[in-house]
Protein backbone atom coordinates (compact mmCIF):
# COMPACT_ATOMS: atom_id res chain seq x y z
CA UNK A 1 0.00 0.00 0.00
CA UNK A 2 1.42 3.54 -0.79
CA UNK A 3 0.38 6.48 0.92
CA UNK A 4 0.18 9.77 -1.02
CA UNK A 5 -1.30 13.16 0.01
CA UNK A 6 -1.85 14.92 -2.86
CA UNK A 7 -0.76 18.73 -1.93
CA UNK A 8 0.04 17.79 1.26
CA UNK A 9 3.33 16.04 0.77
CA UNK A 10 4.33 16.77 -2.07
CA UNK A 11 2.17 18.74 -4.74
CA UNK A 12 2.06 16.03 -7.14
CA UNK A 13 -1.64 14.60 -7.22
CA UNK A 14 -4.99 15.14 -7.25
CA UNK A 15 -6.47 12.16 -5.40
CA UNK A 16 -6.88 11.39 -1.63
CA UNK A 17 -4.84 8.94 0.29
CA UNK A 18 -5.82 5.43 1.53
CA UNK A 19 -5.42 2.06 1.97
CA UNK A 20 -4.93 -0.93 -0.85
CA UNK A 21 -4.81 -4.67 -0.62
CA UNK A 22 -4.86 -6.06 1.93
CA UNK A 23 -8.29 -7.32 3.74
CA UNK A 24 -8.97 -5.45 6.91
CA UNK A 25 -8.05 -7.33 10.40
CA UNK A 26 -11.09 -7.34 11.76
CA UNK A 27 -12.62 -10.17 9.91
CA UNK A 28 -16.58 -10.31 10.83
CA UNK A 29 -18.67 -13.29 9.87
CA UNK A 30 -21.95 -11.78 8.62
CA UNK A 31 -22.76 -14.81 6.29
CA UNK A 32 -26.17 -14.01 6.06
CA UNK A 33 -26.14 -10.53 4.85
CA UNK A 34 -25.41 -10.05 1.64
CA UNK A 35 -25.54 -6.34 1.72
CA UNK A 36 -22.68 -6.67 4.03
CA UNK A 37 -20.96 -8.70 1.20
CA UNK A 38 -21.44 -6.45 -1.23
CA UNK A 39 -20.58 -2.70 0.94
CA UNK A 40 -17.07 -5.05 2.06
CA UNK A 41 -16.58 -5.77 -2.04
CA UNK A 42 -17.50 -1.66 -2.83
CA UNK A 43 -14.80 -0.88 -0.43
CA UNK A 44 -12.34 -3.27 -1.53
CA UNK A 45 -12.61 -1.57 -4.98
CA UNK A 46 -12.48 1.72 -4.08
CA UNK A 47 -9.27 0.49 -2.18
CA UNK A 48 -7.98 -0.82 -5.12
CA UNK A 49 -8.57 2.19 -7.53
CA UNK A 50 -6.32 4.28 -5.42
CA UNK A 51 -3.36 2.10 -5.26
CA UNK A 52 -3.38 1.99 -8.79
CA UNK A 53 -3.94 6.10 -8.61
CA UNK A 54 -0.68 5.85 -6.34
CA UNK A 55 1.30 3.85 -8.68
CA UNK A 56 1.00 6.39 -11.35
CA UNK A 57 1.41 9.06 -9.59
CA UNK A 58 5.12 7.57 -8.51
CA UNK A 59 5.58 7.62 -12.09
CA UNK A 60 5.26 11.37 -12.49
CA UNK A 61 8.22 13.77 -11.59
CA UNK A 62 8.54 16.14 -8.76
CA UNK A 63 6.94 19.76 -9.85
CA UNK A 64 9.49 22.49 -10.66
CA UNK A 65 8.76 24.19 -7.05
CA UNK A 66 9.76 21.61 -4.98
CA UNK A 67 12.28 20.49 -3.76
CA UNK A 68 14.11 17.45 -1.23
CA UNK A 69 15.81 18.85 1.67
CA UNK A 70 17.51 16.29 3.54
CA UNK A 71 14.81 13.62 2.63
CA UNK A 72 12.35 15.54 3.06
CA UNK A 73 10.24 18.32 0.91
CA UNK A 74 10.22 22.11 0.71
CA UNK A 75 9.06 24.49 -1.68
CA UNK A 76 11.54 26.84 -3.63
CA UNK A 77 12.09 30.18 -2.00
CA UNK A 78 10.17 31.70 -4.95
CA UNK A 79 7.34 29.88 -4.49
CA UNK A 80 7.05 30.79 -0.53
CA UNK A 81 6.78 34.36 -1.58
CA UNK A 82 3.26 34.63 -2.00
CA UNK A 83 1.34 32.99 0.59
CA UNK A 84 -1.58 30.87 -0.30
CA UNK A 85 -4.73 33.09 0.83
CA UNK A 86 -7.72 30.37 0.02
CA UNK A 87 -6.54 27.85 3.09
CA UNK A 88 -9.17 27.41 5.75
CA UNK A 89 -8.87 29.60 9.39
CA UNK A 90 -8.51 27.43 11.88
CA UNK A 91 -11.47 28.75 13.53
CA UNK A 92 -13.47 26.98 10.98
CA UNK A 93 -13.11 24.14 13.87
CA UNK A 94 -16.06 25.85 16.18
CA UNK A 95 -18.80 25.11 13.19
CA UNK A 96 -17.76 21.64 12.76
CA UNK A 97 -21.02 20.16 15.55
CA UNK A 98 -21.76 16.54 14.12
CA UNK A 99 -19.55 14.22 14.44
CA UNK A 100 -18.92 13.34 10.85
CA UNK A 101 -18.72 16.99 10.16
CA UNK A 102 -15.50 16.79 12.97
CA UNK A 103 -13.64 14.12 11.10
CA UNK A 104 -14.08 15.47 7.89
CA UNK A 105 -12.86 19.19 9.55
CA UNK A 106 -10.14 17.20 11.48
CA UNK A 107 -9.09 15.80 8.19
CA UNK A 108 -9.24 18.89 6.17
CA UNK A 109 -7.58 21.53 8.69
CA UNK A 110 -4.73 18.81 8.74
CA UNK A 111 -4.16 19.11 4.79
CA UNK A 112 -4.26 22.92 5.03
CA UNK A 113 -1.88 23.32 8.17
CA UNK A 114 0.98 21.08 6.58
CA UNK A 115 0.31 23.77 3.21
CA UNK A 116 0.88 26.02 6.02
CA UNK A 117 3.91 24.83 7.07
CA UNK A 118 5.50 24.94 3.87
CA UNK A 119 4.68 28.44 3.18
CA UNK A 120 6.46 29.18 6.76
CA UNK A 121 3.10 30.12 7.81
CA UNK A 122 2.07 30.00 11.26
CA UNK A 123 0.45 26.35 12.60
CA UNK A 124 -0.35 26.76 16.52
CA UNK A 125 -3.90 28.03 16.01
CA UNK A 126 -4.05 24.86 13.26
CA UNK A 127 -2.63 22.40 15.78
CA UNK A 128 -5.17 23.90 18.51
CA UNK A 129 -8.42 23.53 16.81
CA UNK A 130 -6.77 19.80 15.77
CA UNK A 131 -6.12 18.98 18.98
CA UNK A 132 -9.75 19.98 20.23
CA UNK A 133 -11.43 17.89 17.66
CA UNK A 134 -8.98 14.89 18.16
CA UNK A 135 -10.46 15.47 21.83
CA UNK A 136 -14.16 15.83 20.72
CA UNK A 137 -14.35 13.13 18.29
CA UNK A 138 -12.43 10.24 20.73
CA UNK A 139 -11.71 8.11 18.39
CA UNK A 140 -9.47 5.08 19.93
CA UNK A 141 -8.04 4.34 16.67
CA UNK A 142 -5.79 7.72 16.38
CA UNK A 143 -3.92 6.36 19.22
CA UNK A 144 -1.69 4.64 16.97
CA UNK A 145 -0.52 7.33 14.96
CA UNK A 146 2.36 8.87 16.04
CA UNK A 147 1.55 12.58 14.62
CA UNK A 148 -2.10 13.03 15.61
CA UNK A 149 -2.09 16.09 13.03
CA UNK A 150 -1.41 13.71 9.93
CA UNK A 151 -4.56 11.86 10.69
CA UNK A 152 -5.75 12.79 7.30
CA UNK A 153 -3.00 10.88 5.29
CA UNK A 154 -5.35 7.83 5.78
CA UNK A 155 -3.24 4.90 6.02
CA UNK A 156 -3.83 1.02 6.15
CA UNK A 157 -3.02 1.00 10.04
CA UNK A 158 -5.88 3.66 10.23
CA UNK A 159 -8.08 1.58 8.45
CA UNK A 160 -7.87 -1.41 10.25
CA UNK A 161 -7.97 0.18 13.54
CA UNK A 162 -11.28 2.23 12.05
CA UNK A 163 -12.84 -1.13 11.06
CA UNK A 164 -11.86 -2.63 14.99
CA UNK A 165 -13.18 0.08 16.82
CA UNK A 166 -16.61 0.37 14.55
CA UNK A 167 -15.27 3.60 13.36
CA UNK A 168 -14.77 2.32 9.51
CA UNK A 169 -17.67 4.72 7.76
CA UNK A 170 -15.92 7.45 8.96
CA UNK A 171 -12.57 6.79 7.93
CA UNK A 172 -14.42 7.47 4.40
CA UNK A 173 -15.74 10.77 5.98
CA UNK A 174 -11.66 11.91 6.61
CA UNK A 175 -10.62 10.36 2.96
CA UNK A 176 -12.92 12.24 1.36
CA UNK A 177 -12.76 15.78 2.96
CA UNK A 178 -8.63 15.25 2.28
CA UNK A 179 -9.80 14.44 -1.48
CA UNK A 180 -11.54 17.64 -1.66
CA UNK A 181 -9.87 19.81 -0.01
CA UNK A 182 -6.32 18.63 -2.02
CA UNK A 183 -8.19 18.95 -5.19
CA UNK A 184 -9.25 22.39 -4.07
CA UNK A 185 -5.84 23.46 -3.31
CA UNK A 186 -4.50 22.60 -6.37
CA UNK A 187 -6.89 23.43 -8.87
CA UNK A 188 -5.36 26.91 -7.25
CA UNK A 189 -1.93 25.98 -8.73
CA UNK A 190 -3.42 24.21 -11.91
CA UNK A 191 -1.15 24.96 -14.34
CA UNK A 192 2.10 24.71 -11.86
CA UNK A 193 0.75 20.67 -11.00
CA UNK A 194 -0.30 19.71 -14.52
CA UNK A 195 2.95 20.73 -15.95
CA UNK A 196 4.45 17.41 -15.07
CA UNK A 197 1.40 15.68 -15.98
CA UNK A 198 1.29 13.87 -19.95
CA UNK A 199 -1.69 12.60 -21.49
CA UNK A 200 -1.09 9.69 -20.21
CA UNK A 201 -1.16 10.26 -16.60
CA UNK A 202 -4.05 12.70 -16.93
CA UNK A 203 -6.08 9.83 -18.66
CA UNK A 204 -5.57 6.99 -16.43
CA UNK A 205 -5.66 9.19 -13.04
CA UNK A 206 -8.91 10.85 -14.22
CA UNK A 207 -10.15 7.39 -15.67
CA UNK A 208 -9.59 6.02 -11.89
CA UNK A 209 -10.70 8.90 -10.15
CA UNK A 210 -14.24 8.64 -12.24
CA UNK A 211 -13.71 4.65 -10.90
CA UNK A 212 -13.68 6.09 -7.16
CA UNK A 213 -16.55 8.45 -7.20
CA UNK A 214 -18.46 5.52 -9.24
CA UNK A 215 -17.84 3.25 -5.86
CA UNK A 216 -18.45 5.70 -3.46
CA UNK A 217 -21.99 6.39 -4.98
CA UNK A 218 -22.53 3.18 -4.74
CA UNK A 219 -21.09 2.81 -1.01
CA UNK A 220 -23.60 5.37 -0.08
CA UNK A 221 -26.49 3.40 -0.84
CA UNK A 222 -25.36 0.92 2.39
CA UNK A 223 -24.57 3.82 4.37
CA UNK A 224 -26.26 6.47 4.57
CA UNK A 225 -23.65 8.51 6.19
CA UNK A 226 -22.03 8.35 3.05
CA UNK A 227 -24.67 9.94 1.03
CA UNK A 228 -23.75 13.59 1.52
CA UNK A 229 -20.31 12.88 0.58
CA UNK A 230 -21.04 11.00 -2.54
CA UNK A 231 -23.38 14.05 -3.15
CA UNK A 232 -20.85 16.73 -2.49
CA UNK A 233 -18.34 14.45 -4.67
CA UNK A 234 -20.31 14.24 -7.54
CA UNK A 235 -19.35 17.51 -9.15
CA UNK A 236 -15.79 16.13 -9.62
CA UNK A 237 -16.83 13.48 -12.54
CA UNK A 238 -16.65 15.71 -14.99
CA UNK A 239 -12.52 14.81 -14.95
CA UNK A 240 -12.28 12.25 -17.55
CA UNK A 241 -9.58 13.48 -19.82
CA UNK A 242 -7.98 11.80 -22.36
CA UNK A 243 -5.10 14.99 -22.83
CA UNK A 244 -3.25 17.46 -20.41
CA UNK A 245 -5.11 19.91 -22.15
CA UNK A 246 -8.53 18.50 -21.79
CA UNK A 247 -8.15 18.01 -18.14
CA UNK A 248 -7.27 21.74 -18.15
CA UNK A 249 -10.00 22.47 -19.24
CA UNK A 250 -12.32 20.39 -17.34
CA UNK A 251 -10.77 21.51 -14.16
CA UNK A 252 -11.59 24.64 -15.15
CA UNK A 253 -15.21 24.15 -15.37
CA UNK A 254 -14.94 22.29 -12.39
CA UNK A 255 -14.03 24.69 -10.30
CA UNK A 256 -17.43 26.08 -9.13
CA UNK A 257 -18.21 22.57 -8.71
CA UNK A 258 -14.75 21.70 -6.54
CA UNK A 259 -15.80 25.00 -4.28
CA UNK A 260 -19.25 23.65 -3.56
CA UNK A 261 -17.85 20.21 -3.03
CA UNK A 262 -15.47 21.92 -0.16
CA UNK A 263 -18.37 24.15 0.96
CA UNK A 264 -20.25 20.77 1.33
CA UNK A 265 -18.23 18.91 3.16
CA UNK A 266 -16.04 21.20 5.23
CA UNK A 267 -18.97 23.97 6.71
């Protein structure tokens, strides 16, 4: 399984991060349900789709604006000049009230204060508000992760422990807002991500991005916490390009579709 944020780490994608192959530990007999069959198979696949989004994506080169730094990644001094002005305030926290609307703010203030970072932007009001919802939400499963911040770079461990603890719909509800808000981000920087992009990585990332949206629709029939994200989501399958230039222009009549998506889903 790879793990990929896609503005996050390293400015390079424009799908979320999550798990791939392996079957969850937490192996429930439910025999006689074959709804429960089918929402395990929907999630397998969506699973799937984004490891194969992850292995093209390693294909791709770094963007011209970043750079390693002892391992590591950091933007070009030229490129930390102008501060990014769209991110989310941390204060955004205080209208999170559900508790799905908490994981998917948790997940999205997380994306946005490691942007932060990079720009040498302050991050103790970010790691604040994080820290209160971490609180809030009490989710045993974050205990494992060693940077409670990072929660949204959703990774198998994550996963599993969601699936233990009877926290697994709502590891879609933290995958999703980082999907969002990461596509948000950098349909800001369009041109400066799809210039190491060819046709062929725009069509098969788009193709399997259409394949993700597809499954979570149909996840969302089985859970009906799921609906309002498959609702807010479904603005995005309009990108299915076949040429850098077509998905240039379909993220650009997407993007009053990507800011209702984010307006959706992180309120």
């Amino acid at each position: 399984m790879k793990k990929l944020t896609i503005v996050a780490v390293a400015f390079a994608a424009i799908v979320f991060a999550a798990c791939g192959g392996k079957k969850s530990a937490n192996n429930v007999e439910d025999a006689d349900s074959l709804k429960s069959f089918e929402q395990k198979q929907i999630e397998a696949s969506i699973k799937m789709h984004i490891d194969s989004i992850a292995a093209e994506i390693g294909k791709m080169k770094q963007p011209s604006f970043i750079q390693e730094d002892n391992g590591g990644l950091k933007l070009t001094k030229e490129e930390k000049q102008v501060k990014p002005d769209y991110l989310l305030p941390a204060s955004a926290a205080e209208d999170a009230a559900t508790l799905a609307e908490k994981y998917r703010m948790l997940s999205a203030l997380g994306v946005d204060k490691r942007i932060a970072k990079l720009y040498d932007m302050p991050t103790e009001d970010y790691e604040k508000a994080i820290a209160k919802l971490i609180a809030d939400i009490n989710d045993p499963s974050f205990k494992t992760i060693e940077d409670q911040t990072n929660v949204f770079e959703t990774t198998q461990t994550l996963y599993d422990d969601m699936e233990k603890n009877g926290r697994i719909n709502y590891f879609w509800q933290l995958a999703s807002a980082a999907l969002v808000e990461e596509l948000y981000i950098a349909n800001k920087n369009a041109d400066k991500f799809l210039s190491v992009f060819d046709d062929e990585a725009a069509s098969n990332i788009t193709f399997r991005v259409i394949l993700v949206l597809d499954a979570i629709n149909r996840l969302s029939e089985y859970d009906p916490d799921i609906k309002p994200i498959a609702d807010a989501v479904a603005p995005l399958e309009v990108l299915n390009a076949t040429t850098v230039d077509e998905l240039k222009k379909q993220l650009n009549e997407a993007k009053e579709g990507i800011d209702a998506a984010r307006a959706a889903l992180v309120k």
